[in-house]
C-alpha atoms as a PDB file:
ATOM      1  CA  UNK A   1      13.538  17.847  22.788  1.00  0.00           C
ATOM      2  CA  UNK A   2      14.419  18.399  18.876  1.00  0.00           C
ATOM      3  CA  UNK A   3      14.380  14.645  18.637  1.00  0.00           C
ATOM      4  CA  UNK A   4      11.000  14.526  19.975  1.00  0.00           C
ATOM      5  CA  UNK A   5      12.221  12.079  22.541  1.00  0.00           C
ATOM      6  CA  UNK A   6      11.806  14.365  25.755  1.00  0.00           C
ATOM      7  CA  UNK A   7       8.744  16.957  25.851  1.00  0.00           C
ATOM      8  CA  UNK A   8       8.900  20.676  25.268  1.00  0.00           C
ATOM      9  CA  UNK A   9       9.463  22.417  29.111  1.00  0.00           C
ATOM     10  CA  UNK A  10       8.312  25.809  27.474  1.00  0.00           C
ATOM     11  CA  UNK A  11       8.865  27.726  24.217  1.00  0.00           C
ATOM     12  CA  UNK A  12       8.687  26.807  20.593  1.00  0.00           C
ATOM     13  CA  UNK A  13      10.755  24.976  18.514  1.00  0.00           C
ATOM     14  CA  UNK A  14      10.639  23.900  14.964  1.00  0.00           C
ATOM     15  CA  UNK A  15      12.619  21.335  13.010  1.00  0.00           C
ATOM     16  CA  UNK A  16      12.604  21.411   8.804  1.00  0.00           C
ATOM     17  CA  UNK A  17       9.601  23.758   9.784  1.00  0.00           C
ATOM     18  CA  UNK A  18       7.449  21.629  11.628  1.00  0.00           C
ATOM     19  CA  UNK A  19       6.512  22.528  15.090  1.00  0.00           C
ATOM     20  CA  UNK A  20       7.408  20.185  17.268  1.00  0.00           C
ATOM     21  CA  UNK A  21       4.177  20.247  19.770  1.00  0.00           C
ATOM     22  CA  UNK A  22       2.095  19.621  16.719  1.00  0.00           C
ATOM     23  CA  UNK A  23       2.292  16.213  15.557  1.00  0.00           C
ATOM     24  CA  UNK A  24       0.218  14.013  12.571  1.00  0.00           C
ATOM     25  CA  UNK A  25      -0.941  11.658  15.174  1.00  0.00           C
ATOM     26  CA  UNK A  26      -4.499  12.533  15.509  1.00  0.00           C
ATOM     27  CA  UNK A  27      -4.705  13.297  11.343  1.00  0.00           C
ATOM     28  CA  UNK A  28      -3.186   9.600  10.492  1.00  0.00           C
ATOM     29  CA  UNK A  29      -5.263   8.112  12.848  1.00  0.00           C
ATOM     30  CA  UNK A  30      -8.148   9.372  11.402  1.00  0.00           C
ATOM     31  CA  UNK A  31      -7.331   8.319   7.586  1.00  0.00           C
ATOM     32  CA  UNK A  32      -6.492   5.030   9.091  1.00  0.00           C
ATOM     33  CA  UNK A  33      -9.020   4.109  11.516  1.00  0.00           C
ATOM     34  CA  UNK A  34      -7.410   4.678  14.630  1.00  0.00           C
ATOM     35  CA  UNK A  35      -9.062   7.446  16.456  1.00  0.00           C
ATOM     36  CA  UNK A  36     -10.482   5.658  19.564  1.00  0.00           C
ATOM     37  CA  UNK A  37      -6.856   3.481  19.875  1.00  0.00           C
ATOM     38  CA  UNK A  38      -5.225   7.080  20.816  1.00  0.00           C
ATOM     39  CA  UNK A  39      -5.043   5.963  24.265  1.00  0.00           C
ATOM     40  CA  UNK A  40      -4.224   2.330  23.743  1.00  0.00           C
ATOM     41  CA  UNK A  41      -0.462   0.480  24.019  1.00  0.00           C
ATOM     42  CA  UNK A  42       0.555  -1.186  20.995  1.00  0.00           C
ATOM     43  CA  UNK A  43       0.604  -3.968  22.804  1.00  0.00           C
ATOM     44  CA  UNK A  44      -3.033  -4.299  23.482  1.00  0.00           C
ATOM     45  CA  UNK A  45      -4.294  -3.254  19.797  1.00  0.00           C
ATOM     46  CA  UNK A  46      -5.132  -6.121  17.773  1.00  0.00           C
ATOM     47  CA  UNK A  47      -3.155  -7.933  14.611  1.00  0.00           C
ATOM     48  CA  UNK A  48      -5.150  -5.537  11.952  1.00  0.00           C
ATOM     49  CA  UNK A  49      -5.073  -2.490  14.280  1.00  0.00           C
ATOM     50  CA  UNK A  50      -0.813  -2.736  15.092  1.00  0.00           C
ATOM     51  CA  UNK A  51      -0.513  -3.152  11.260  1.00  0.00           C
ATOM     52  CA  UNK A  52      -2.524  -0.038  10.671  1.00  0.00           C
ATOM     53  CA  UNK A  53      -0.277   1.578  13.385  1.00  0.00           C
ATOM     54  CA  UNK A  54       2.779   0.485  11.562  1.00  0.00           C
ATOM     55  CA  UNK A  55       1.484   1.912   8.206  1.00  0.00           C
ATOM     56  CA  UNK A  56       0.906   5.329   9.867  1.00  0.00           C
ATOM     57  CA  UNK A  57       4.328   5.195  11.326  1.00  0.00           C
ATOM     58  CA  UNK A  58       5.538   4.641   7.942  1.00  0.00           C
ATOM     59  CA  UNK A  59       3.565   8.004   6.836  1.00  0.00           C
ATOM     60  CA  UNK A  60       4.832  10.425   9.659  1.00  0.00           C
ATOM     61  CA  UNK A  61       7.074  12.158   8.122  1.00  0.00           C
ATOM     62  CA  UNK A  62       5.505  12.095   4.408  1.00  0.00           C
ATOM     63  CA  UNK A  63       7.865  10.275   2.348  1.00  0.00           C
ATOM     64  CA  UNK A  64       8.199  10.359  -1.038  1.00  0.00           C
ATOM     65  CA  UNK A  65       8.518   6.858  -1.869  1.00  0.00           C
ATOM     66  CA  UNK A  66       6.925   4.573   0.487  1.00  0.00           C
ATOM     67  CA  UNK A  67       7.388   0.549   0.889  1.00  0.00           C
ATOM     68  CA  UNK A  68       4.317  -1.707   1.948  1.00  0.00           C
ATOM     69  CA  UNK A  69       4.548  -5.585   1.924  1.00  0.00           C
ATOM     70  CA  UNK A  70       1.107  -6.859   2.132  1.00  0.00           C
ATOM     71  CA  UNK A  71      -0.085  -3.996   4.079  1.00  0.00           C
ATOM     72  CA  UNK A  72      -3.607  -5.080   3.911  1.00  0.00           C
ATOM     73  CA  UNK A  73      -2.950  -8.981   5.549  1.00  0.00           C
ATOM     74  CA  UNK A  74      -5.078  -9.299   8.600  1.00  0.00           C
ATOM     75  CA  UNK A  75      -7.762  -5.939   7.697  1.00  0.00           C
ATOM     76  CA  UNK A  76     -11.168  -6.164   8.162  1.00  0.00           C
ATOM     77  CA  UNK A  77     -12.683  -5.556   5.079  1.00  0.00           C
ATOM     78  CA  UNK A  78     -13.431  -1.675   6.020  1.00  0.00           C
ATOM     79  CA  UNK A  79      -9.997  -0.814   6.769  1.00  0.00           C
ATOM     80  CA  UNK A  80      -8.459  -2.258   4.455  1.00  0.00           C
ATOM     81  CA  UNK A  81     -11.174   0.033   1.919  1.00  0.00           C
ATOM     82  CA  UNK A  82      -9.802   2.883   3.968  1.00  0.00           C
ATOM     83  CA  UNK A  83      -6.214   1.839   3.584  1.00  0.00           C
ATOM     84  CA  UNK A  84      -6.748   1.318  -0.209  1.00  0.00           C
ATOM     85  CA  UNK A  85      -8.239   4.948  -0.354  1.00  0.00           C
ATOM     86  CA  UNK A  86      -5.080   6.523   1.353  1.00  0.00           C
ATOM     87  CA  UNK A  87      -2.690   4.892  -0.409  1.00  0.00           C
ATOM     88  CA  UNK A  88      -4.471   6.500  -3.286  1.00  0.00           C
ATOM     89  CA  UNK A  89      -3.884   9.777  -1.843  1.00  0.00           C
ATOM     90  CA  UNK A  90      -0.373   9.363  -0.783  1.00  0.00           C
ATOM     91  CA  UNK A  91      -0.423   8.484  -5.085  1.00  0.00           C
ATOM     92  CA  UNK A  92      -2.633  11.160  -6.427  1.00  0.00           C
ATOM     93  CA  UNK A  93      -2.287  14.220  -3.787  1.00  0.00           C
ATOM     94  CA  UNK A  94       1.427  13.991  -2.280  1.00  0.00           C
ATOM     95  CA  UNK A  95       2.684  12.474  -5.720  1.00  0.00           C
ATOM     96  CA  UNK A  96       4.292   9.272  -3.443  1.00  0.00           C
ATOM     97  CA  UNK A  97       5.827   6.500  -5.310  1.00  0.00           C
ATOM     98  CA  UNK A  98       4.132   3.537  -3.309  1.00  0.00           C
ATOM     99  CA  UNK A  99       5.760  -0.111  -3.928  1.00  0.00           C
ATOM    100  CA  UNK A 100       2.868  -2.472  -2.814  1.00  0.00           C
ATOM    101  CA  UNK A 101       3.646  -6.107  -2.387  1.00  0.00           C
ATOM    102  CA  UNK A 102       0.459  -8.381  -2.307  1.00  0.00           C
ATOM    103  CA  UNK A 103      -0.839 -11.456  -3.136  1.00  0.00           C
ATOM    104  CA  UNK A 104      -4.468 -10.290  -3.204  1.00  0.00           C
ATOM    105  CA  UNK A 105      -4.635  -9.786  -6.926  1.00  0.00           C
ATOM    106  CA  UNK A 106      -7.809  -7.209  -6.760  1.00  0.00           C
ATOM    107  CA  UNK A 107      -5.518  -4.914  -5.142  1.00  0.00           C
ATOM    108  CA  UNK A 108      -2.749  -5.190  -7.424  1.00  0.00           C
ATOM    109  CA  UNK A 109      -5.828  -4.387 -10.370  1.00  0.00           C
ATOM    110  CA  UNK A 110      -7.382  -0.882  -7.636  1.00  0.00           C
ATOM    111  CA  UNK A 111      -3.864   0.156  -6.892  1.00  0.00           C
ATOM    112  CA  UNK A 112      -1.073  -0.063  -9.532  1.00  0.00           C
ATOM    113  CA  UNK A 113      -0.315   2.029 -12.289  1.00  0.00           C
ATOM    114  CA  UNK A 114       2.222  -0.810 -12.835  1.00  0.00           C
ATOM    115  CA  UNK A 115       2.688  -4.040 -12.444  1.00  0.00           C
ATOM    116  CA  UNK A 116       5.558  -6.940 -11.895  1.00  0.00           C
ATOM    117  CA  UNK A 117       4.657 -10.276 -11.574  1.00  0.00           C
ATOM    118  CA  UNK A 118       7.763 -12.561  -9.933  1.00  0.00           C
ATOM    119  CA  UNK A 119       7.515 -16.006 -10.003  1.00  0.00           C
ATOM    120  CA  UNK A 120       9.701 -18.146  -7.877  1.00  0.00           C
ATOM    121  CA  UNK A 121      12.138 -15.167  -7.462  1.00  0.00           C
ATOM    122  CA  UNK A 122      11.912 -14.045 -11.331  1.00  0.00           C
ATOM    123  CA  UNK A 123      10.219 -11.765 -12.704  1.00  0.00           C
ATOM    124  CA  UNK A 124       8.615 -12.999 -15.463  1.00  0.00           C
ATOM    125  CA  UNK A 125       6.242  -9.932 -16.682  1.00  0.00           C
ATOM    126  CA  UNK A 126       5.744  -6.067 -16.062  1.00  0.00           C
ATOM    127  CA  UNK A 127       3.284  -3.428 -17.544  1.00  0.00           C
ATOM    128  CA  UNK A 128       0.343  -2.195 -16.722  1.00  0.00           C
ATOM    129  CA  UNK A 129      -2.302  -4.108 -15.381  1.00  0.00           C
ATOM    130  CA  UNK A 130      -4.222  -3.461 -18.848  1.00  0.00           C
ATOM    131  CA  UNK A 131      -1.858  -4.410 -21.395  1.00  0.00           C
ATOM    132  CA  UNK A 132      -1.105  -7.740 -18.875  1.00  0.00           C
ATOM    133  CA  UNK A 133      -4.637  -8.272 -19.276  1.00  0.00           C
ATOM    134  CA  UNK A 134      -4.428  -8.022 -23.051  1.00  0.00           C
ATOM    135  CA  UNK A 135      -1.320  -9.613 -23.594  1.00  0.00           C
ATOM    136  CA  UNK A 136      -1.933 -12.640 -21.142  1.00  0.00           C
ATOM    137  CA  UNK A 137      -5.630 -13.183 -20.577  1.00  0.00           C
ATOM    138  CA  UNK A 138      -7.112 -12.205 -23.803  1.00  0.00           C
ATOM    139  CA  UNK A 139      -9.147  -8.993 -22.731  1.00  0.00           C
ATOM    140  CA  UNK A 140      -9.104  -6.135 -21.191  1.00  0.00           C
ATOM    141  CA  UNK A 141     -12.009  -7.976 -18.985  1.00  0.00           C
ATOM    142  CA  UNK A 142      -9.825 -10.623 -17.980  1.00  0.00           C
ATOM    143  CA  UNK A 143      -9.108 -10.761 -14.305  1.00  0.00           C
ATOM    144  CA  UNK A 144      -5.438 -10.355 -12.801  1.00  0.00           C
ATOM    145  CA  UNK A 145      -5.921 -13.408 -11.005  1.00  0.00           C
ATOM    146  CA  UNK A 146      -6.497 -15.046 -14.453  1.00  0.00           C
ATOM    147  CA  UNK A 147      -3.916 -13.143 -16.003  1.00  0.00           C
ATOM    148  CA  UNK A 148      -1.207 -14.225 -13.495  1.00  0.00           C
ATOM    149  CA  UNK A 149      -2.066 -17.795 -13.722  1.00  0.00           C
ATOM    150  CA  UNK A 150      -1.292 -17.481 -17.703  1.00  0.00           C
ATOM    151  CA  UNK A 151       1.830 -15.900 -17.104  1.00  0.00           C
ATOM    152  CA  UNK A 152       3.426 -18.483 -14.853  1.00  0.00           C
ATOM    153  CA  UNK A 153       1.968 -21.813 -16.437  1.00  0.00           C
ATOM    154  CA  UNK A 154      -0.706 -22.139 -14.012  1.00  0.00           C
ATOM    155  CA  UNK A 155      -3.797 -21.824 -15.728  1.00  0.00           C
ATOM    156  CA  UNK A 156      -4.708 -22.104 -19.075  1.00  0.00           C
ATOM    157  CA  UNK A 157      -4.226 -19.041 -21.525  1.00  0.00           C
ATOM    158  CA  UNK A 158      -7.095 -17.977 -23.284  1.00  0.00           C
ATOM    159  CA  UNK A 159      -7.091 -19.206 -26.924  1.00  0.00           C
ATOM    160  CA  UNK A 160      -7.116 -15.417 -28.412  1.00  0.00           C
ATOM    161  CA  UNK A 161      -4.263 -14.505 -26.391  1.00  0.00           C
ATOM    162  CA  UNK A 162      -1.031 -13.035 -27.844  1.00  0.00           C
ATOM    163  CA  UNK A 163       2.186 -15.046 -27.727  1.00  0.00           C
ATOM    164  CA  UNK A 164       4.040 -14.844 -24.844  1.00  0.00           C
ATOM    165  CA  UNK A 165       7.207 -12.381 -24.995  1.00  0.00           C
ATOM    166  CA  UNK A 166       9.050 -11.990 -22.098  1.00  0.00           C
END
């Protein structure tokens, strides 16, 4: 029963001071979409719902530093705002140190106080998306997508740009 693998018969019991009969189910899958799956198997939730289910997983016991590869792959544009706006708060409210692998270079710009940009298993820039944008795309306007393409010799670098010193 401590484990949480067999039901409480009667009583109370409490682990690290959580109760054990009250679990973050129903307040994860609210922040991530899930409410009316409650009742569902895994099995029969879709691609974007079982990696929503996965992320909550992740988030059950409120870690302090948290891994997502491409948690967003497969989202419908709505969850994937709402995902976006909890890892946020995992950031901003639980102070979590999130490591967010994507290739969806918008994301990298909403979410990241910092950035590392590997190319073909190097890494071959870091800093903040801003001084990237500075250093590699010539402006703070520049996008990331732009940015990145500078940095690895895909795309042209902007004629204003600094040198590049890796």
């Amino acid at each position: 029963m401590l484990t949480t693998l067999l039901a409480p018969t009667g009583g109370a019991a409490t682990v690290a001071g959580c109760d054990l009969t009250t679990e973050r189910a129903e307040e994860l899958a609210r922040d991530l979409g899930l409410t009316d799956l409650l009742d569902r198997k895994a099995g029969a939730l879709s691609g974007g719902q079982r990696r929503r289910l996965d992320i909550a997983m992740a988030l059950t016991h409120r870690p302090k530093v948290l891994f997502l590869d491409e948690p967003t792959t497969g989202l419908d544009p709505g969850s994937r705002a709402d995902l976006w706006d909890l890892i946020r708060r995992l950031r901003d409210e639980y102070r979590t140190t999130v490591f967010l692998t994507t290739h969806y270079l918008d994301e990298a710009d909403a979410l990241s106080d910092r950035l590392v940009v590997v190319d073909k298993g190097t890494i071959v820039a870091e800093g903040t998306p801003s001084t990237l944008k500075l250093r590699y795309g010539g402006s703070i306007d520049a996008t990331l997508q732009d940015t990145c393409l500078a940095i690895t010799g895909r795309g042209p670098a902007p004629a204003d740009a600094a040198p590049v010193a890796v």
